[in-house]
Protein backbone atom coordinates (compact mmCIF):
# COMPACT_ATOMS: atom_id res chain seq x y z
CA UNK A 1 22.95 24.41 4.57
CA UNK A 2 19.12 23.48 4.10
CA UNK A 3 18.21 20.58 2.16
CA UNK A 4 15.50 17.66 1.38
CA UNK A 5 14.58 14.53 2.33
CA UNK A 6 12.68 13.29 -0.39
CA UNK A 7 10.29 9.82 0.80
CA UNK A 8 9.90 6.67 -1.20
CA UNK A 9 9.36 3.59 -0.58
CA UNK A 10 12.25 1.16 -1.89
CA UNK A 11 14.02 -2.17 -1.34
CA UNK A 12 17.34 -2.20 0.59
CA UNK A 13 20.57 -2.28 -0.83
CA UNK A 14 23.69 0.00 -0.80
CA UNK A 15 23.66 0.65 -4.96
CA UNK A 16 23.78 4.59 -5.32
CA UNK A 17 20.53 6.37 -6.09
CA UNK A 18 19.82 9.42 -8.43
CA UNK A 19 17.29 11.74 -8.99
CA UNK A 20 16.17 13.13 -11.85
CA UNK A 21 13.88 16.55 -12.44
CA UNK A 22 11.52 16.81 -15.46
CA UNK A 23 13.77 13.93 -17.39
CA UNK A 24 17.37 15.69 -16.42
CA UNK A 25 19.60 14.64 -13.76
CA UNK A 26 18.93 16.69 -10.83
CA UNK A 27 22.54 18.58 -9.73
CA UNK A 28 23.07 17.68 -5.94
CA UNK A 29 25.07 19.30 -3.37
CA UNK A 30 24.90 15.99 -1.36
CA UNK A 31 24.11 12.82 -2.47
CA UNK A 32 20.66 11.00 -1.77
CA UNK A 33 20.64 8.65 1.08
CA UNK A 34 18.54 5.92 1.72
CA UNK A 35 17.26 5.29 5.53
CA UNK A 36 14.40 3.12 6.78
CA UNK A 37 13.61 2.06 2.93
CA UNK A 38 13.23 5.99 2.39
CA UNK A 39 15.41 7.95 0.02
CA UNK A 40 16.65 11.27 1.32
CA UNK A 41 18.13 14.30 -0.77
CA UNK A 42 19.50 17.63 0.12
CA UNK A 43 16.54 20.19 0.34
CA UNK A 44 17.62 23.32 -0.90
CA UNK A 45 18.46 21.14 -4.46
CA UNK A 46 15.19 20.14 -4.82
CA UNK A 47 12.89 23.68 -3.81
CA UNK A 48 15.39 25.28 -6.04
CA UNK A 49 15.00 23.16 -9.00
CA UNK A 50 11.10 23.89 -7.98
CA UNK A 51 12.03 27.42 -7.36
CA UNK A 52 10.68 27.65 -4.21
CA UNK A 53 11.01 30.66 -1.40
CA UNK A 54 12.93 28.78 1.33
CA UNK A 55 13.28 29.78 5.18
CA UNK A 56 15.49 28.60 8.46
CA UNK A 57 14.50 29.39 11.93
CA UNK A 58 17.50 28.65 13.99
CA UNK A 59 16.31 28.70 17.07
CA UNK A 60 13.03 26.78 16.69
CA UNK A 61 14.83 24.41 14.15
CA UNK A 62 12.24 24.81 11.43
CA UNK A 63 12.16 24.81 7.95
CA UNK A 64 10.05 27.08 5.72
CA UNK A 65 8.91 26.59 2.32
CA UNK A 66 6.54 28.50 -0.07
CA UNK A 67 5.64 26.82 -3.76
CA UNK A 68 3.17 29.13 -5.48
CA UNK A 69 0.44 29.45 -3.01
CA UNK A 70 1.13 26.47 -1.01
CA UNK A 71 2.72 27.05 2.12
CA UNK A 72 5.01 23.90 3.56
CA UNK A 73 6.56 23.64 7.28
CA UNK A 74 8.61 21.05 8.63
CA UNK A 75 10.68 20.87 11.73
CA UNK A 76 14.18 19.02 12.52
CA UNK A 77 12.93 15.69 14.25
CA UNK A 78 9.34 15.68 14.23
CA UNK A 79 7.53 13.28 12.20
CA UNK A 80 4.50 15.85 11.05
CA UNK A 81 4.82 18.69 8.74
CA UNK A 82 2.27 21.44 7.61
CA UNK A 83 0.98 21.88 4.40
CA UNK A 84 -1.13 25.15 4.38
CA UNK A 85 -1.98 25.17 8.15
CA UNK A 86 -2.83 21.12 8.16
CA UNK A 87 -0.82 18.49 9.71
CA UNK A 88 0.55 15.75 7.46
CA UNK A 89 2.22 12.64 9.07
CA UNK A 90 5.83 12.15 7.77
CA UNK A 91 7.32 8.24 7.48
CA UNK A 92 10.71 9.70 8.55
CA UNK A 93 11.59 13.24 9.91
CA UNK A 94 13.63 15.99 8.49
CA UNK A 95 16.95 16.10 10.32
CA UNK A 96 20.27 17.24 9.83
CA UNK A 97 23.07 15.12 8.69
CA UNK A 98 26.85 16.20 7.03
CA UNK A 99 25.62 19.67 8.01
CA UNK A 100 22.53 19.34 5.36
CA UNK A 101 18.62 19.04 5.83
CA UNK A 102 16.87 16.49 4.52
CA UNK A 103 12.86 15.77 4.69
CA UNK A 104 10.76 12.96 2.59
CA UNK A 105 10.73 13.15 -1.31
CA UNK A 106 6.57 12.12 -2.11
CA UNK A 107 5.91 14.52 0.57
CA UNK A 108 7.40 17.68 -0.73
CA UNK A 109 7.08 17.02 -4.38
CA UNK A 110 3.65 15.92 -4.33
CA UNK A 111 2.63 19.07 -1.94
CA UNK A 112 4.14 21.43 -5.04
CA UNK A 113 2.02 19.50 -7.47
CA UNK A 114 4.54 17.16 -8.70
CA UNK A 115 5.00 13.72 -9.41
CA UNK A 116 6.86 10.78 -8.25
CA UNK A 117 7.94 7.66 -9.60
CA UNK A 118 10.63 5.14 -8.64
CA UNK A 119 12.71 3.46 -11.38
CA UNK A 120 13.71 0.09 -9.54
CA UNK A 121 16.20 -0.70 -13.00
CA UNK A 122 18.09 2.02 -12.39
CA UNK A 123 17.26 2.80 -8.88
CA UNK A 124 16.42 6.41 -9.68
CA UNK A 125 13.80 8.80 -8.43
CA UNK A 126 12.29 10.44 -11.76
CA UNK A 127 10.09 14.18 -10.37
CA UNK A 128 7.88 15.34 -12.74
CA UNK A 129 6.49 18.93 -12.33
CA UNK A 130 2.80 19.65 -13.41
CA UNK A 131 2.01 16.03 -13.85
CA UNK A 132 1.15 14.73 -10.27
CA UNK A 133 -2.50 14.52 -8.68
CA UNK A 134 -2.27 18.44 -7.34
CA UNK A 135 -1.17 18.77 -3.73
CA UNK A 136 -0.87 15.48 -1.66
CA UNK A 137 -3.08 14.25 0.38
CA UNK A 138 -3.10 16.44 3.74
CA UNK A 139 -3.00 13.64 5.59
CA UNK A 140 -3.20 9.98 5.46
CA UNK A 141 -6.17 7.93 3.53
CA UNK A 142 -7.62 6.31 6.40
CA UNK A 143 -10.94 3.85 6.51
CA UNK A 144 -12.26 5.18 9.41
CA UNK A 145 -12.73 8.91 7.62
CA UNK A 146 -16.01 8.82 5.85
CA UNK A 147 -15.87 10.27 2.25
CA UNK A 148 -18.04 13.10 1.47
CA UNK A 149 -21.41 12.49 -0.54
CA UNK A 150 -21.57 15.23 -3.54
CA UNK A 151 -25.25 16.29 -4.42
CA UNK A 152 -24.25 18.33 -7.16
CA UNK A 153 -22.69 18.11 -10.18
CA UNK A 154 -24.16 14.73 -10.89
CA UNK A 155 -21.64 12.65 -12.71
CA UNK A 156 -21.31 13.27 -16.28
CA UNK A 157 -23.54 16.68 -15.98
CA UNK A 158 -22.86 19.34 -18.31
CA UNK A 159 -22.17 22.40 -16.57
CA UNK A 160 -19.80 25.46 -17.00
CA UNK A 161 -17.28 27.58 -17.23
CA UNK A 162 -17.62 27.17 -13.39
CA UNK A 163 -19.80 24.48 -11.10
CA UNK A 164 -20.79 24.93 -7.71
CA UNK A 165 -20.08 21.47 -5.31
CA UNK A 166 -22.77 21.01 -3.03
CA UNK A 167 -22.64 18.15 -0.52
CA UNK A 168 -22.49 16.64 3.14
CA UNK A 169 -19.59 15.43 5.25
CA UNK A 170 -18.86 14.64 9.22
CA UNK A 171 -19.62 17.83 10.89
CA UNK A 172 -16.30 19.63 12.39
CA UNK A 173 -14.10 18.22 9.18
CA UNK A 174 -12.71 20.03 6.14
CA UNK A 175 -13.45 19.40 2.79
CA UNK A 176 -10.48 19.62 0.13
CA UNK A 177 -11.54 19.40 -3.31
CA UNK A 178 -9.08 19.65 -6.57
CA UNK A 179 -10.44 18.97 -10.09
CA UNK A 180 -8.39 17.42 -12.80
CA UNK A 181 -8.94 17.93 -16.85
CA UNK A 182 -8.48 15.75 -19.31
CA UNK A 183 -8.98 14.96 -22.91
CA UNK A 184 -12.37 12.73 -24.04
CA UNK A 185 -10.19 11.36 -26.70
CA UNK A 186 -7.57 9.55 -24.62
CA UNK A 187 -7.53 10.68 -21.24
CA UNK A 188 -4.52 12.37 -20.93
CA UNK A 189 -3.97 14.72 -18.11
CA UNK A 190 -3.70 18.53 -19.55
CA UNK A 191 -4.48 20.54 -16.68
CA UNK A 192 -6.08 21.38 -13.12
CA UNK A 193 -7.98 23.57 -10.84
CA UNK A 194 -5.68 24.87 -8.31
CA UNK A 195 -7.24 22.83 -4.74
CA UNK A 196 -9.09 24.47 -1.96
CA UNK A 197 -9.75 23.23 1.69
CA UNK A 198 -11.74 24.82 3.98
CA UNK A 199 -13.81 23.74 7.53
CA UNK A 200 -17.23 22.09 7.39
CA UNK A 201 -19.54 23.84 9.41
CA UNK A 202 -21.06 22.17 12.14
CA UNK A 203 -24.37 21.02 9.97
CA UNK A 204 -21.62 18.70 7.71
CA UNK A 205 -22.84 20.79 4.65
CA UNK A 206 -20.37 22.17 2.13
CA UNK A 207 -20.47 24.07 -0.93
CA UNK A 208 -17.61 25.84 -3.16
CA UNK A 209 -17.82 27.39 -6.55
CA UNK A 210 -15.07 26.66 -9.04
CA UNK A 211 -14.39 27.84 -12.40
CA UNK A 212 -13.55 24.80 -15.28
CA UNK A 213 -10.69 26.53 -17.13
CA UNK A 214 -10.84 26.27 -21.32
CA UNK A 215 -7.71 24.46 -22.92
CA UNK A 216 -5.59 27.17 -25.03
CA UNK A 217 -5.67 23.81 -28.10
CA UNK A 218 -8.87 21.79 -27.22
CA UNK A 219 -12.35 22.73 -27.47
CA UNK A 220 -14.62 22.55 -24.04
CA UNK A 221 -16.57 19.51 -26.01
CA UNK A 222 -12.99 17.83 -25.96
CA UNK A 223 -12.63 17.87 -22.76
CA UNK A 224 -14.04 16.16 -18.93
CA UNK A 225 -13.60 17.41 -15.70
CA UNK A 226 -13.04 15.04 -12.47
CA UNK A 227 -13.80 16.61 -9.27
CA UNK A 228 -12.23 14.93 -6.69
CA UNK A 229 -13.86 15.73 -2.81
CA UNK A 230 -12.03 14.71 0.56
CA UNK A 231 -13.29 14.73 4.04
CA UNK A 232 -10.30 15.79 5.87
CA UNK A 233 -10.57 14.87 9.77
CA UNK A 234 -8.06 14.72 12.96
CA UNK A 235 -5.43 13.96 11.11
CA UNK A 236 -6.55 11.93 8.31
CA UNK A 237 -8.40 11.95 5.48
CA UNK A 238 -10.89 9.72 3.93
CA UNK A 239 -10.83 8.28 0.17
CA UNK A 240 -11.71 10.46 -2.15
CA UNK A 241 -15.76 11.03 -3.69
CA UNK A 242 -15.20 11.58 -7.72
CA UNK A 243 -17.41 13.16 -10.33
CA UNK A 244 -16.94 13.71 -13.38
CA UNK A 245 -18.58 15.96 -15.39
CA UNK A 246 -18.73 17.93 -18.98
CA UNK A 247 -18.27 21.56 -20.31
CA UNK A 248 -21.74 22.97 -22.03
């Protein structure tokens, strides 16, 4: 039977850990283990709660999963995984254990757009769906990957309903770029433009158009817009370039 092996970082001790999904407890067919200070749970629980298309290829021992329009791969053993065609580094591999399948927990809820928190009273993994930073990094934030510079939008421009993001990055890279909305009044997160990533050509210069979706309750003058730009290169991926900007 497939299942998930959900990855968080958390102290060591043999107390029993739960998971809960959007504030319920999440139903599991086996219960989560911890290994290498990682928490693993069974994997078809949590793409089902996410209602996710799963797949099992027997003979190659690999795991399929599709989330809307994000596309996630991970094989028994290895310690990568693919995330829409890009390799992402995993702290401990999907294996097989009791006759269930478990891969890391940040990993696969953050690449469906989720988030993660650990609750150390209560050692309990709370997933929240809609409210994480969009799909997870591809890869690893690593010094060595320059960020990208963004030549337009200028921060705090007022532009719309869409923007193009113009810019330069290390020739041969990708760029990945996801943009966040939020209310002026308090910040709070109410929304997002779904992420794109696509190769740098070989001058370093990108540039993608993307529409800034209206909020069904708040105005567009109640709203801001952070773009957020990563240069995504062998591997890793380099801190990410912000800008925020305003609906005319």
């Amino acid at each position: 039977m497939l299942g998930v092996l959900l990855a968080l970082t958390l102290p060591a001790t043999a107390q029993e850990i739960s998971v809960t999904f959007n504030g319920r407890p999440l139903a599991t067919t086996a219960p989560p283990v911890e290994q290498s200070g990682r928490v693993l749970v069974a994997m078809r629980d949590i793409f089902e709660a996410m209602n996710a298309d799963l797949g099992w290829n027997g003979a190659t021992r690999t795991v399929t999963a599709t989330h809307g329009s994000t596309h996630i791969v991970l094989t028994i053993g290895s310690t990568t995984a693919s995330v829409d065609g890009r390799t992402v580094r995993l702290d401990v591999p999907a294996q097989i254990m009791d006759n269930y399948t478990y891969v890391p927990l940040r990993f696969v809820a953050e690449a469906t757009g989720a988030k993660v928190q650990w609750v150390a009273a209560t050692r309990t993994v709370a997933v929240t769906t809609g409210s994480g930073g969009g799909v997870p990094p591809l890869a690893s934030t690593h010094p060595a990957v320059r960020p990208p510079i963004v030549t337009s939008p200028r921060p705090n421009d007022r532009v719309g309903p869409a923007v193009e993001v113009v810019g330069r990055t290390t020739p041969g890279s990708a760029i990945r770029i996801v943009t966040f909305v939020y209310t002026r009044a308090n910040g709070v997160l109410v929304g997002q433009v779904p992420g794109i990533l696509h190769d740098v050509g070989a001058n370093g210069e990108f540039s993608h158009r993307i529409a800034l979706p209206a909020n069904r309750v708040l105005a567009p003058p109640d709203l801001y817009y952070d773009i957020h730009c990563w240069t995504v290169l062998g591997g890793e991926q380099s801190r990410a370039t912000i800008v925020r900007v305003y609906r005319k």
